[in-house]
Structure formats: C-alpha cells, structure tokens
Protein backbone atom coordinates (compact mmCIF):
# COMPACT_ATOMS: atom_id res chain seq x y z
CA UNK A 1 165.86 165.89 196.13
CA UNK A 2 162.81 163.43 197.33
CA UNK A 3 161.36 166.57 198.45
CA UNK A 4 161.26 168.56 195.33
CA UNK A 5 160.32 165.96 193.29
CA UNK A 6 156.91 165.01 195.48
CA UNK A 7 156.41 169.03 195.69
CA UNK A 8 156.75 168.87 191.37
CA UNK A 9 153.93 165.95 191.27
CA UNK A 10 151.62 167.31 193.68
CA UNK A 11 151.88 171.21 191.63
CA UNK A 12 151.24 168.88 188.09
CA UNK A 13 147.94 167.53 190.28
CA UNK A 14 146.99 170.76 191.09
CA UNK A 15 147.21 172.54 187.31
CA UNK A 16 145.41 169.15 186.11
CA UNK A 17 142.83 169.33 188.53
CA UNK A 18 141.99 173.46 188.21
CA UNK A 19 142.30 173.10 184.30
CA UNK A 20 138.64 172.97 182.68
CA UNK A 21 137.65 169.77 181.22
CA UNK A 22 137.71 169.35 176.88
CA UNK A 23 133.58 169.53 177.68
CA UNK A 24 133.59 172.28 179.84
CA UNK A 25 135.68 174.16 177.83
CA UNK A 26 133.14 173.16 174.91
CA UNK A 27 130.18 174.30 177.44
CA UNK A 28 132.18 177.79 177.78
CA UNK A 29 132.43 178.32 174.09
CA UNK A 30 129.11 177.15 173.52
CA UNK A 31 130.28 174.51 171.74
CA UNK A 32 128.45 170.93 172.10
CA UNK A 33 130.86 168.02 173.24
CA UNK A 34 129.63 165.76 170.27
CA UNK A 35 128.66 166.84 166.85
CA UNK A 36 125.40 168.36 166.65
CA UNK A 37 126.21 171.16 163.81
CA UNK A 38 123.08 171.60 162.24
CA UNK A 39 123.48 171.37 158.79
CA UNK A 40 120.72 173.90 157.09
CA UNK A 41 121.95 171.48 154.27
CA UNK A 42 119.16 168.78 155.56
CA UNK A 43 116.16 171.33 155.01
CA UNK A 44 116.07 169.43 151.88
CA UNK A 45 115.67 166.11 153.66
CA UNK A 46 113.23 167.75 156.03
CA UNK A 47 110.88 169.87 153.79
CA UNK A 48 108.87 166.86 152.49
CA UNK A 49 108.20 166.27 155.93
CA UNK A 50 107.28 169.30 156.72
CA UNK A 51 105.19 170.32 153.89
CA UNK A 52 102.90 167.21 154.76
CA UNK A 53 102.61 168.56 157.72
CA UNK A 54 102.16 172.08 156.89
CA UNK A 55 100.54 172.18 153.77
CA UNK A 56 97.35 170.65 153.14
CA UNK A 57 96.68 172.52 149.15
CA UNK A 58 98.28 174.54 146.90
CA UNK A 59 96.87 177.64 148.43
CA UNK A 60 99.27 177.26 151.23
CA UNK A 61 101.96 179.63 150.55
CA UNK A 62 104.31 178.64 153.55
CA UNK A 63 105.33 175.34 151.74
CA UNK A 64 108.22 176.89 150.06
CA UNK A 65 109.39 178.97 152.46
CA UNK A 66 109.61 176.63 155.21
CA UNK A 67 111.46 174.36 152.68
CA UNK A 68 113.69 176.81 151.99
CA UNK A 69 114.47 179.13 154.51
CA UNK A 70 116.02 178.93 157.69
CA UNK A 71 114.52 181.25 159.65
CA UNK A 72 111.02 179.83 159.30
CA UNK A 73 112.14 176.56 158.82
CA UNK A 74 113.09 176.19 162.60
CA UNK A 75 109.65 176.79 163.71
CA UNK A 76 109.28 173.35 162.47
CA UNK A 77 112.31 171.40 163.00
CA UNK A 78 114.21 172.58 166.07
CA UNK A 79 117.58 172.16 166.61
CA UNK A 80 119.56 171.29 169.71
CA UNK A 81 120.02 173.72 172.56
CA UNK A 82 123.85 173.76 172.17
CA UNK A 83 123.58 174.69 168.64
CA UNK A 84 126.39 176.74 167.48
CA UNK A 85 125.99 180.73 166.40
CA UNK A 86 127.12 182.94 164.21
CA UNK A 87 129.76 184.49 166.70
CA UNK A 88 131.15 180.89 167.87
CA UNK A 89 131.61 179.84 164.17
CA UNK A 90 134.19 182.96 164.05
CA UNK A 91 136.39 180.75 166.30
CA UNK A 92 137.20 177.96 163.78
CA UNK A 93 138.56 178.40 160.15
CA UNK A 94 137.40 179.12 157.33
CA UNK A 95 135.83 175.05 156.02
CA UNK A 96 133.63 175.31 159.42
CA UNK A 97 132.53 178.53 158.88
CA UNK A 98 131.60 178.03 155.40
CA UNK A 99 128.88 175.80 156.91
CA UNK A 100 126.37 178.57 157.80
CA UNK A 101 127.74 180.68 153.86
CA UNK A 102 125.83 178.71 151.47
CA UNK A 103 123.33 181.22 150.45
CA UNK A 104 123.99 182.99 146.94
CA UNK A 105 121.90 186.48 146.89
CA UNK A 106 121.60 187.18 142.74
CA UNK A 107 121.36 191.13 144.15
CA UNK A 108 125.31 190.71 145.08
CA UNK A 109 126.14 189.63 141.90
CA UNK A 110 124.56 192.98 140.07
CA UNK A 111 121.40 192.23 139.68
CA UNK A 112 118.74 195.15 139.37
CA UNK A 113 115.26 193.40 140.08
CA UNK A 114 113.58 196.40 138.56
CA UNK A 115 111.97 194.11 135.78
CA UNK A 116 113.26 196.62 132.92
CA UNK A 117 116.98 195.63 133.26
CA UNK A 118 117.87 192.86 131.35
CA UNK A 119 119.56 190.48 134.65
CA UNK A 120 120.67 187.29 132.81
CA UNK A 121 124.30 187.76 133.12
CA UNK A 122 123.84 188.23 137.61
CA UNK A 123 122.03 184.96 137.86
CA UNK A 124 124.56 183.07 135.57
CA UNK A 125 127.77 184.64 137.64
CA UNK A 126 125.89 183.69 140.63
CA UNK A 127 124.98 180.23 139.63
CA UNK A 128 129.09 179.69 139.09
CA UNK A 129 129.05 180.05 142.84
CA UNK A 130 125.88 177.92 143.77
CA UNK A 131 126.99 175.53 141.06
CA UNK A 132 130.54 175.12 142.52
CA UNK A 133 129.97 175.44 145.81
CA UNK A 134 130.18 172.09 148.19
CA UNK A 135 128.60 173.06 151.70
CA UNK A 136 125.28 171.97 152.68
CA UNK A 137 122.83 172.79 149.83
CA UNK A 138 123.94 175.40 148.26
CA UNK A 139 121.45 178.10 147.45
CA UNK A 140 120.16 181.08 144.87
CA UNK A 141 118.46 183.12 146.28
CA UNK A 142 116.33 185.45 144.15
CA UNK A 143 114.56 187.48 147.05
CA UNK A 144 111.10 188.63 146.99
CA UNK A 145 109.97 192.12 146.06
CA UNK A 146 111.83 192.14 143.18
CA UNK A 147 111.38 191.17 139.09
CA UNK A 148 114.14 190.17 137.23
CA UNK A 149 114.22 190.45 133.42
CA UNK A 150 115.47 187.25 132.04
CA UNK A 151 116.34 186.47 128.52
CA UNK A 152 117.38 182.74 127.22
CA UNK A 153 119.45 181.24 130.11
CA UNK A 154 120.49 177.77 130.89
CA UNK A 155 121.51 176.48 134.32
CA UNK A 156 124.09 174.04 133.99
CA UNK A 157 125.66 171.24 135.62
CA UNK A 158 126.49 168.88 136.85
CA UNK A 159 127.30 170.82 140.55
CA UNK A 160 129.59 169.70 143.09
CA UNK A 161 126.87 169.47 145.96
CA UNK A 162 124.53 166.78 146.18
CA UNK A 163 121.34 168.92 146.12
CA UNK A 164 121.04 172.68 144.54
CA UNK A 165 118.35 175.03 145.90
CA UNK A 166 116.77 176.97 143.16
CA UNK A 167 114.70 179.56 145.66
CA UNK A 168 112.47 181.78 143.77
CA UNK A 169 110.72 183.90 146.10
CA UNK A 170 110.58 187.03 143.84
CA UNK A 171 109.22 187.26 140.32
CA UNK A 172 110.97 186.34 136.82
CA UNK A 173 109.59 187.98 133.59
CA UNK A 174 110.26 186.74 129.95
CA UNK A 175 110.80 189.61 127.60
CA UNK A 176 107.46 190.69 126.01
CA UNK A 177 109.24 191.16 122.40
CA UNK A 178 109.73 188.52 119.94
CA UNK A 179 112.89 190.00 118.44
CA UNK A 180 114.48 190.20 122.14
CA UNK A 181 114.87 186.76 122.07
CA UNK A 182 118.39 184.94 121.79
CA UNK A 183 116.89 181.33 121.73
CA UNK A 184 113.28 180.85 120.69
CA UNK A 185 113.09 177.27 121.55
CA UNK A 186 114.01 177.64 125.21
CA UNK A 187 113.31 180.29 127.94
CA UNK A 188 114.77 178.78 131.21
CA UNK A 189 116.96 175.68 131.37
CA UNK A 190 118.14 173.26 133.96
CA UNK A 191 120.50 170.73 132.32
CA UNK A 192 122.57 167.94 134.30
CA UNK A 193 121.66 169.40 137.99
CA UNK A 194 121.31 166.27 140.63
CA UNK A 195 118.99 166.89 143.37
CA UNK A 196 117.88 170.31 141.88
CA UNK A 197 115.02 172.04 143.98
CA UNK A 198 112.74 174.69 142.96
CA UNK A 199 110.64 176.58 145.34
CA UNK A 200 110.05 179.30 147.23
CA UNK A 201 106.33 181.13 146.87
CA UNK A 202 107.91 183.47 143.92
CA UNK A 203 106.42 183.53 140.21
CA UNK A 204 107.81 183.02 136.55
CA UNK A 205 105.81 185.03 134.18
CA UNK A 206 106.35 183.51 130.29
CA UNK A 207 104.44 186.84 129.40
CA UNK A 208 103.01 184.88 126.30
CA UNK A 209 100.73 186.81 124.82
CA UNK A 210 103.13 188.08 122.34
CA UNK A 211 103.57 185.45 120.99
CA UNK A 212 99.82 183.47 120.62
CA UNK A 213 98.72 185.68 118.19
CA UNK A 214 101.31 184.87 115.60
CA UNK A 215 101.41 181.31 116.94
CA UNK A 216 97.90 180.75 116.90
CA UNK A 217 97.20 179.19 113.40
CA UNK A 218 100.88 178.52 112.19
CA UNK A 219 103.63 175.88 113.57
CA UNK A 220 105.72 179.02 114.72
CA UNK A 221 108.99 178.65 116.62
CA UNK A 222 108.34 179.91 120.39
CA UNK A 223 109.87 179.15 123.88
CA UNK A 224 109.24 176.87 126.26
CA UNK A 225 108.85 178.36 129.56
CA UNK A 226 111.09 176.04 131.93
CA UNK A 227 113.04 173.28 130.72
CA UNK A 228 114.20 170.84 132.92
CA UNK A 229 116.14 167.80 131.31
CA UNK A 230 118.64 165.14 133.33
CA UNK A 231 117.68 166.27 136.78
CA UNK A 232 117.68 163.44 138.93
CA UNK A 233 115.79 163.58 142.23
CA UNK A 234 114.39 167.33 141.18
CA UNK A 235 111.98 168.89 143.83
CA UNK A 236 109.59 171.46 142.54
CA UNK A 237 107.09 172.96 144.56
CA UNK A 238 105.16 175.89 145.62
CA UNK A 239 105.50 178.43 142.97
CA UNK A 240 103.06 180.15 140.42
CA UNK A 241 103.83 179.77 136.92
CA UNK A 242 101.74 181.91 134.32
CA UNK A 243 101.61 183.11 130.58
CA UNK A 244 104.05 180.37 128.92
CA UNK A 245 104.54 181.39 125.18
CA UNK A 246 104.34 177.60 124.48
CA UNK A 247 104.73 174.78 127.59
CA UNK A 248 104.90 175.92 130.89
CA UNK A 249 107.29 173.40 132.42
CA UNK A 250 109.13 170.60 130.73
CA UNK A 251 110.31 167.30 132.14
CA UNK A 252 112.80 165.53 130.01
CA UNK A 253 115.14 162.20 131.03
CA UNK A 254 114.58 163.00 134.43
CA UNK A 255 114.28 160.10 137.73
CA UNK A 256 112.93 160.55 140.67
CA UNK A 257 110.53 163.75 140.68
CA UNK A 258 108.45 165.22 143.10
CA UNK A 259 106.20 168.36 141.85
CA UNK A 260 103.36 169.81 144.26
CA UNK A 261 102.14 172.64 145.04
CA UNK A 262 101.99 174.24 142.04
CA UNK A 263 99.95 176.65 140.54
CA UNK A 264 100.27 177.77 136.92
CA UNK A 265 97.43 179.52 134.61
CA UNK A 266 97.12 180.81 131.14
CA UNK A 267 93.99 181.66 129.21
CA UNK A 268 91.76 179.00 127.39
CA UNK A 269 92.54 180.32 124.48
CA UNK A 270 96.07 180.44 124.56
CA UNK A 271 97.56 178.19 122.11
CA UNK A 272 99.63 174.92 123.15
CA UNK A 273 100.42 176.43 126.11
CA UNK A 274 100.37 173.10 127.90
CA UNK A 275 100.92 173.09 131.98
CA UNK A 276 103.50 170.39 132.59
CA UNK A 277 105.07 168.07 129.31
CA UNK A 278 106.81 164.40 130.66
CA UNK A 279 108.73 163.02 128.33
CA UNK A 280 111.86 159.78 128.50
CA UNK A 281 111.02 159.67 131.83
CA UNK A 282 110.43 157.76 135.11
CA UNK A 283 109.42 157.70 138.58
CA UNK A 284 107.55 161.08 138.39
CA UNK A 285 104.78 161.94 141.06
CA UNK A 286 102.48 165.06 140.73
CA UNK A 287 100.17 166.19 143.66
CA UNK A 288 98.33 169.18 145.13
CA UNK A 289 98.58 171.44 142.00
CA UNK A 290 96.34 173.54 139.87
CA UNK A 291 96.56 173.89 136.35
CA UNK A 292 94.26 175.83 134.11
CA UNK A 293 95.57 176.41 130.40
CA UNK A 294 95.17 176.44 126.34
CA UNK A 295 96.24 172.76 125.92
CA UNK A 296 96.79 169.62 127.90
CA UNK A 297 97.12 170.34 132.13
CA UNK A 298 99.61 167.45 132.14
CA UNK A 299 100.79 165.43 129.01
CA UNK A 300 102.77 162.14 129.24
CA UNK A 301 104.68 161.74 126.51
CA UNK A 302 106.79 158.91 124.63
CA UNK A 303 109.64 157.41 126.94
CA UNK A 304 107.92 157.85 130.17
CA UNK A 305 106.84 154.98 132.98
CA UNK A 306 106.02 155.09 136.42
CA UNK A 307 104.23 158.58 136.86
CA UNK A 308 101.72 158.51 140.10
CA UNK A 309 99.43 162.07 139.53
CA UNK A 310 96.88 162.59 142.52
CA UNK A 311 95.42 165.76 143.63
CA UNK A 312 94.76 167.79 140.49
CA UNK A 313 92.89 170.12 139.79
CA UNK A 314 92.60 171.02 135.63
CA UNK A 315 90.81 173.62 134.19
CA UNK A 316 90.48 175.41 131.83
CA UNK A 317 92.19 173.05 129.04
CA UNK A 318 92.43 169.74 127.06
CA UNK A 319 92.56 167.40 130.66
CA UNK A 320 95.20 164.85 131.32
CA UNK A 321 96.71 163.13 128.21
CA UNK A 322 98.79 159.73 127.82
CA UNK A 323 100.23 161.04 124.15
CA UNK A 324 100.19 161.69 121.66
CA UNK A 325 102.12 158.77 120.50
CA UNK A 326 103.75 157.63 117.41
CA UNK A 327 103.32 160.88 115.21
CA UNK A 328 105.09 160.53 111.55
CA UNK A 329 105.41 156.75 112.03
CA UNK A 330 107.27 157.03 115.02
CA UNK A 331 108.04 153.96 117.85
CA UNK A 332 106.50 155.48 121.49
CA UNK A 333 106.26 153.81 124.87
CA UNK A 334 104.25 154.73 127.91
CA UNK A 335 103.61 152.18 130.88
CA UNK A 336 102.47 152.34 134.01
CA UNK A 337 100.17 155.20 134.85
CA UNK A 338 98.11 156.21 137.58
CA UNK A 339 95.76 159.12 138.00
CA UNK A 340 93.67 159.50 141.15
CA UNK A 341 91.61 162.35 142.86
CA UNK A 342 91.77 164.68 140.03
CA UNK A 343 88.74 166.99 138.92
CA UNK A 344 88.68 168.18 135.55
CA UNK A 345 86.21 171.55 135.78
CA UNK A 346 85.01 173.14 132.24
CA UNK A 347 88.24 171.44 130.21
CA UNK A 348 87.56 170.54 126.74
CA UNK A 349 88.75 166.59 127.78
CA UNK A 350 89.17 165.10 131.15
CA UNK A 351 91.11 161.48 131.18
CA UNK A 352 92.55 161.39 127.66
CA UNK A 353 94.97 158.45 125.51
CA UNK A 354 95.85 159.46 121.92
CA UNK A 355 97.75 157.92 119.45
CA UNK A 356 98.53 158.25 115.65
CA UNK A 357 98.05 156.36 112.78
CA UNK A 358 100.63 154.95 111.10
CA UNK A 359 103.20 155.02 114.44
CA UNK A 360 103.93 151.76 116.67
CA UNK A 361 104.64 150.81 120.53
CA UNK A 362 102.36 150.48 123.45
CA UNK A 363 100.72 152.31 125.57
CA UNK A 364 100.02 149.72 128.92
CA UNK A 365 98.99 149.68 132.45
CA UNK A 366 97.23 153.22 132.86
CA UNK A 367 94.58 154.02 135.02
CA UNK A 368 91.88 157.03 135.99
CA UNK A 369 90.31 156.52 139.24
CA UNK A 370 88.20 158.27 141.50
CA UNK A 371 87.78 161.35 139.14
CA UNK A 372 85.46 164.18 139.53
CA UNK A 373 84.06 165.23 136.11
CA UNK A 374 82.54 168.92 136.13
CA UNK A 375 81.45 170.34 133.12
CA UNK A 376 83.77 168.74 130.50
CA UNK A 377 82.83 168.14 126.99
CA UNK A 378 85.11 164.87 126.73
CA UNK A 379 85.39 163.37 129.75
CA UNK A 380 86.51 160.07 128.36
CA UNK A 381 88.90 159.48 125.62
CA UNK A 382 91.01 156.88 123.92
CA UNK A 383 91.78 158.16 120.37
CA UNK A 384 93.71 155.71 118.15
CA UNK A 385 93.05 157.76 115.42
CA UNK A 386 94.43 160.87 116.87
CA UNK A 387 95.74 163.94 114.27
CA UNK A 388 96.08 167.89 115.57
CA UNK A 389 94.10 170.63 114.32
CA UNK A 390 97.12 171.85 111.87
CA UNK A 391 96.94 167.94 110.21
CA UNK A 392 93.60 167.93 109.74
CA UNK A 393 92.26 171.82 109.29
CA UNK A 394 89.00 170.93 111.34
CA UNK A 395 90.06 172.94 114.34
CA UNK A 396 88.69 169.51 116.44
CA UNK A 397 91.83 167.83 116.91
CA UNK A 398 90.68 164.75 115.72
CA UNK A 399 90.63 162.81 112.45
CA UNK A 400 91.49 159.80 110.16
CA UNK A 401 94.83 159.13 108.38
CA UNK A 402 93.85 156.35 105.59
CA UNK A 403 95.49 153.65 104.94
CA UNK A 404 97.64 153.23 107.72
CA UNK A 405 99.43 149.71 108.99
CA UNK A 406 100.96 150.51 111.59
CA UNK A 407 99.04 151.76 115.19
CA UNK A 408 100.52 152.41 118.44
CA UNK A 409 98.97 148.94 120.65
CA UNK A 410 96.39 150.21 123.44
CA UNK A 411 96.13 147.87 126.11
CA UNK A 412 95.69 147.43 129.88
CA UNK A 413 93.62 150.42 130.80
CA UNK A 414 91.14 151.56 133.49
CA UNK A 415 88.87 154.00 134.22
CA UNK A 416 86.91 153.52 137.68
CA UNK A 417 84.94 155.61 139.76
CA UNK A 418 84.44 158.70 137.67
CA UNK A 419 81.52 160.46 137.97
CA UNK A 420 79.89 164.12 136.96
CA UNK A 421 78.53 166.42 134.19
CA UNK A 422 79.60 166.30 131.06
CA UNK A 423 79.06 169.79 128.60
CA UNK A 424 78.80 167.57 125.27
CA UNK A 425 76.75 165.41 124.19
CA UNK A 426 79.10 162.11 124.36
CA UNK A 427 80.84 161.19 127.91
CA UNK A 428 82.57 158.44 126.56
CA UNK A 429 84.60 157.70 123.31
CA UNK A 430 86.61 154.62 122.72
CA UNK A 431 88.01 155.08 118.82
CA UNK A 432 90.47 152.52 118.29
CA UNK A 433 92.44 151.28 115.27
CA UNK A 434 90.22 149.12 112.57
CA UNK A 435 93.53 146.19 112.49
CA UNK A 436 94.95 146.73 115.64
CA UNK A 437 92.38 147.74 118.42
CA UNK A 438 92.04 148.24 121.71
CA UNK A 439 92.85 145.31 124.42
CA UNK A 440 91.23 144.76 127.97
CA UNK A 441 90.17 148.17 128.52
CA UNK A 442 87.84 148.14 131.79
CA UNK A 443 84.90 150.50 132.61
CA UNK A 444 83.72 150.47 136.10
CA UNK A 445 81.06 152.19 137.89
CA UNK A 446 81.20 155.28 135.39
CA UNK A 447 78.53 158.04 135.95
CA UNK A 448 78.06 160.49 133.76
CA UNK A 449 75.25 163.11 133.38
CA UNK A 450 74.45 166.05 131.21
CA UNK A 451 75.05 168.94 132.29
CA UNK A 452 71.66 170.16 131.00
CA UNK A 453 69.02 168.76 132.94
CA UNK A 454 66.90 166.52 131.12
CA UNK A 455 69.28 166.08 128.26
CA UNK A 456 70.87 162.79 127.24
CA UNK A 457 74.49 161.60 126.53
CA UNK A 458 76.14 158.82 124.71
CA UNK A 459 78.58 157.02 124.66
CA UNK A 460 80.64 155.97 121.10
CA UNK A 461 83.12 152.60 120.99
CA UNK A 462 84.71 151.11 118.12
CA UNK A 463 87.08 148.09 118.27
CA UNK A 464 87.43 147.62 121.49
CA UNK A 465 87.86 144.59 124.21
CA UNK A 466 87.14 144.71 128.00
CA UNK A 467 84.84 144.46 129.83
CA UNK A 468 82.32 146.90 132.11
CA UNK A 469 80.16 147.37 135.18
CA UNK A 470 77.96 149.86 136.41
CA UNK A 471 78.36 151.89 133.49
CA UNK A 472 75.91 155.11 132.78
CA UNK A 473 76.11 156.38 129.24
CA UNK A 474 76.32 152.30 128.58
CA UNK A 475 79.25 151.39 126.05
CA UNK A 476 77.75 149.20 123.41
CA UNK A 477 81.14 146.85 122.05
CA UNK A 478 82.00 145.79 125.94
C-alpha cells in the first residue's frame, strides 16, 4: 500500500513538473503575463503629444492621421513586443475582442460617397453605434476618397464612451440649393458629446455661395456650417473647412477646447461668413490655424472667459474681435483674453473690441501681444460705439446710437508689441462711450507704418484712461 501511494506522489511530481507554466503558456499564445493590451482607445491621450512633435503648422497634414489612425499612429508610439494580434484575440470572448472593433465605417451603414446621394440617414445609423458603443474610443470613420452629401444633421449625445472620434478624412458637401434645406439655421451639429474629437486631414465644404447673394444686403435666415454646443473637452484639429453659408464653426457652452491645425477659407466678400464664433464659454485655446474669410477670423462672444489664441494667421477678413457686446440693451461678459503671435495680412481690422450702445457688462483682462500687422486698414480697435452695417446703412460697420445710458464697461486691456503696415490712414482708434469710457487701457511699444511709403498715419482716441510707451502713430488722451 506504502508502495503505491509514494509511486502516486512521485507520478503527481512528474505531470506538475512537465506541465507549462501560466507564463509560458501565455509566451505560447503570445499572450503577455501582465496586462499590456494596448488600448488604441489612448490615441486620444497620445495625439497631443504627438502632434507637438510631429506637426510644427497647419500645413502638416499628418496631424490628424497620426491622431487618429492606428496604423500610422504606431510609427510614433510603439507598443510592447508581446502585444496581442488579431488572431490571438480570436481566443477570448467576445468583451476582449471587442477591444480592437471600435471603428464605425459610414460605407457599412449604406453610405454612397458619390457626393450626389443625399447620405444623412448612413452617418446617423452609424453614429447609433459610435454613440453607444463603450470600447476604447469609439470611432466614425468617414474614409477618404469619398464626398458625402449631407443635409441638416445633428450628432447627439451624451455617448457611453468617455471620448468619441469624429474622423473625417474624406470630404462633406452642404447641398448647393436653398430649398434642399430641412433646417436653415444649422448645417452640422454636435450636441451633449464629452470628449468629442474631430480630425482627420478630410474637408467640410458649406458650398455657400448660394446663399451670399441673397444674404448679402438682407438679415436672411442661413446655416451655420458646424455647430458644436455642450462638448466638454472637444479636440478639433487638422481639417479644412471652406465656403460656410454663414459661420464656419460654432463654439457654444463648451469647457475645455483645444482647436489647431485648422485651415478654413471663404472669399472676402462673402458675407458674415465668420471663421470660428465662441460664445458661453471657457477654457478655449486656439493655435496653428489659418483663417481667411468675409467677417471676423475668430469672434469672442458674450459668456466666454479664459480663451488663450496663439499662432494665427487671419486674412482676408474683419481680424480678431472681443464682441460685439450688449446689442438691443443686452447684459454681456467677456474676461480674460489673450492673443499672441498672430499676423493679421490684408484684413479690414486686426486686434478688435466692440461694444453697443445702450447694452451693459464688462469686457476685462484682454490682451494683443506680439502681433504682426501686414497691410490692415484697422489694425487697432476698441469701438464703444459699435452698430453693423444693416443698423446704420453706411456699409462701415460703425456708428452712433444717441442718447444712450447704458454702455458695456471697457477695462483692463493691452496691446504690446505690435508692429507693421497699416493700408488706412489711422492705425489706432480708441472710441469709447462719452459717460462711461474706457479704463486702464495700456499701449506699449506700438509701431505702425503706412503702407505707402512716405505717407502718414494717425491715430484717433476719445475717452480713454491708460497709459503708453513707445508708441508710433502717438495717441493723444494717454
């Protein structure tokens, strides 16, 4: 009995010793012994990373792409050798699978990408899967080659992931007739999407020019290009954005935007087609971009605080505006401001405040520094006084509303370091309120020349204090 029970224990020490270990077994499969899935979920986390590493304008078109997409992606950020692949996931159920299925192709869902077709209803079904989906960051995909026909959509949320992937590497087109349009206020929506991103190298073409010529001297109804209200954390970057029938792209109650890389263009002439609208909202930073347009290249408007904008490049259009403010009487807010490294070349203003008559709140703690004036007729503007050309009938966008209380309060604002041509005849204009004014406003080493050699500018200022140094067109009232 001894005998067969030492002969039992030594055969158990045998199996134990010839089975393979839970690691080997792991090293067989190709399976790591700890953790290491990679997630393509934290491309999101990477790509800022890696786009300051990659990209050093908005000419580089790789931005989006490596953001976005996998495959290029891990010439930058390389996983671990004992990554998983596509034929080990087969081993596990469906939950770990799902991992590596988080991609969303809009040509699955029906669409045509022929530009003629009319695809709204395959990027909606599609977006229900993107939308509900929980694994890593889920993704659209709308793949490049193609041009999708979109009429009035809105992407909804909220989503169940943390952080939605917009990627537009192909085109989107706007329908080029007014009476195709279902909503005429809105073209494409994002409403309620947490940790949205938009990239991908692709273009959305408004195809406006339907609509400016009936717009042009009437308040008509007409769509805003891309709409993007109570997106926290929203990543935009690296795509082309053209031909907006009215605003290009439209921040509204939003927190904690990023926006670079971008590239959007419409005529001069192209009526309030501005580039990118910020309204009721905070913590917004703009960088590495070019916009050239009909209107303002990046308005701030009432409700906003806490915008950083560095790196831009505007022209053609009306420069970068704080306002306007407090139209019909209205209480507006803007604080804290900055705008750094931007050139304004051939715009009709460069760094820009305007207010109305009549309307109440602050505008506080703004500042344009180190700005690169080429060619603008306005390079320097704070308008208390400020009406639009359909107010007034002058076609100047300025002008007087009489007898008037009421002003939004100006205070706490710099310009510094700003220096080149100017295409009018006055660099700087300082037109504040007769009751209210204009409070500690500083000028500091300001340099501004005609652009016609020989000729003279001036420089105009009405109730205004601060102070000034180093200031060329000199500002008589500081």
């Amino acid at each position: 009995m001894e005998g067969r029970i030492l002969a039992t224990i030594f055969l158990f020490m045998i199996i134990l010793v010839a089975s393979p270990s839970p690691s080997s077994c792991a090293r067989l499969n190709g399976f790591p012994t700890t953790y290491t899935l990679r997630d393509d979920g934290a491309i999101g986390y990477y790509g800022d990373q890696v786009a300051a590493a990659t990209s050093n304008s908005f000419h580089d078109n790789e931005y989006g792409d490596v953001f976005a997409t996998p495959n290029t992606f891990k010439e930058y950020y390389r996983p671990l050798a004992n990554r998983q692949t596509d034929d080990d996931l087969q081993a596990f159920p469906d939950p770990w699978r799902s991992l590596a299925k988080s991609e969303f192709n809009v040509m699955n869902y029906g669409a045509v990408g022929n530009g003629q077709v009319d695809d709204t209803q395959a990027f909606l079904k599609a977006w229900g899967d993107v939308c509900g989906s929980t694994q890593g960051i889920p993704t659209l995909i709308i793949p490049k080659g193609n041009t999708f026909l979109l009429n009035s959509v809105e992407f909804k949320g909220p989503c169940k992931a943390a952080s939605v992937n917009f990627q537009l590497s192909g085109n989107i087109v706007a329908p080029n007739n007014m009476n195709a349009w279902k909503d005429k206020d809105q073209w494409v929506q994002f409403d309620d999407v947490q940790g949205l991103i938009i990239n991908g190298g692709g273009q959305i073409d408004g195809q406006g020019q339907v609509w400016w010529k009936v717009c042009d001297t009437t308040n008509c109804q007409r769509p805003t290009a891309l709409h993007i209200s109570k997106c926290d954390g929203l990543r935009l970057s690296n795509i082309t954005h053209i031909n907006s029938a009215r605003n290009h792209i439209s921040i509204t109650d939003c927190n904690g935007v990023q926006i670079s890389d971008i590239l959007i263009r419409a005529p001069d002439e192209s009526p309030n087609t501005d580039g990118i609208d910020i309204s009721a909202s905070t913590n917004i930073n703009i960088h590495n971009s070019f916009i050239g347009t009909g209107d303002d290249c990046i308005a701030i408007i009432s409700g906003s605080s806490h915008i950083n904008i560095t790196d831009v490049m505007c022209g053609p259009g009306h420069g970068i505006s704080v306002g306007s403010l407090g139209k019909q009487g209205s209480y507006s807010t803007v604080e804290d401001v900055q705008v750094r490294n931007c050139t304004f070349n051939g715009t009709q203003n460069g760094a820009r405040i305007k207010t109305w008559q009549g309307g109440s709140g602050y505008a506080r703690n703004i500042s344009f520094e180190d700005i690169i004036i080429q060619a603008a007729k306005n390079p320097i503007i704070i308008d208390q006084k400020y009406t639009d050309n359909l107010s007034t009938g002058t076609g100047t966008g300025t002008g007087t509303l009489l007898d008037q209380e009421n002003a939004v309060q100006v205070s706490d604002v710099t310009f510094r370091n700003i220096r080149g041509s100017v295409a009018g005849d006055t660099a700087i204009t300082l037109d504040c309120d007769d009751k209210i004014g204009c409070k500690n406003i500083v000028m500091d080493r300001i340099d501004l020349t005609s652009s016609v050699p020989g000729k003279k500018v001036s420089a105009h200022c009405k109730n205004v204090k601060g102070l000034s140094t180093l200031l060329s067109p000199s500002v008589s009232c500081l």
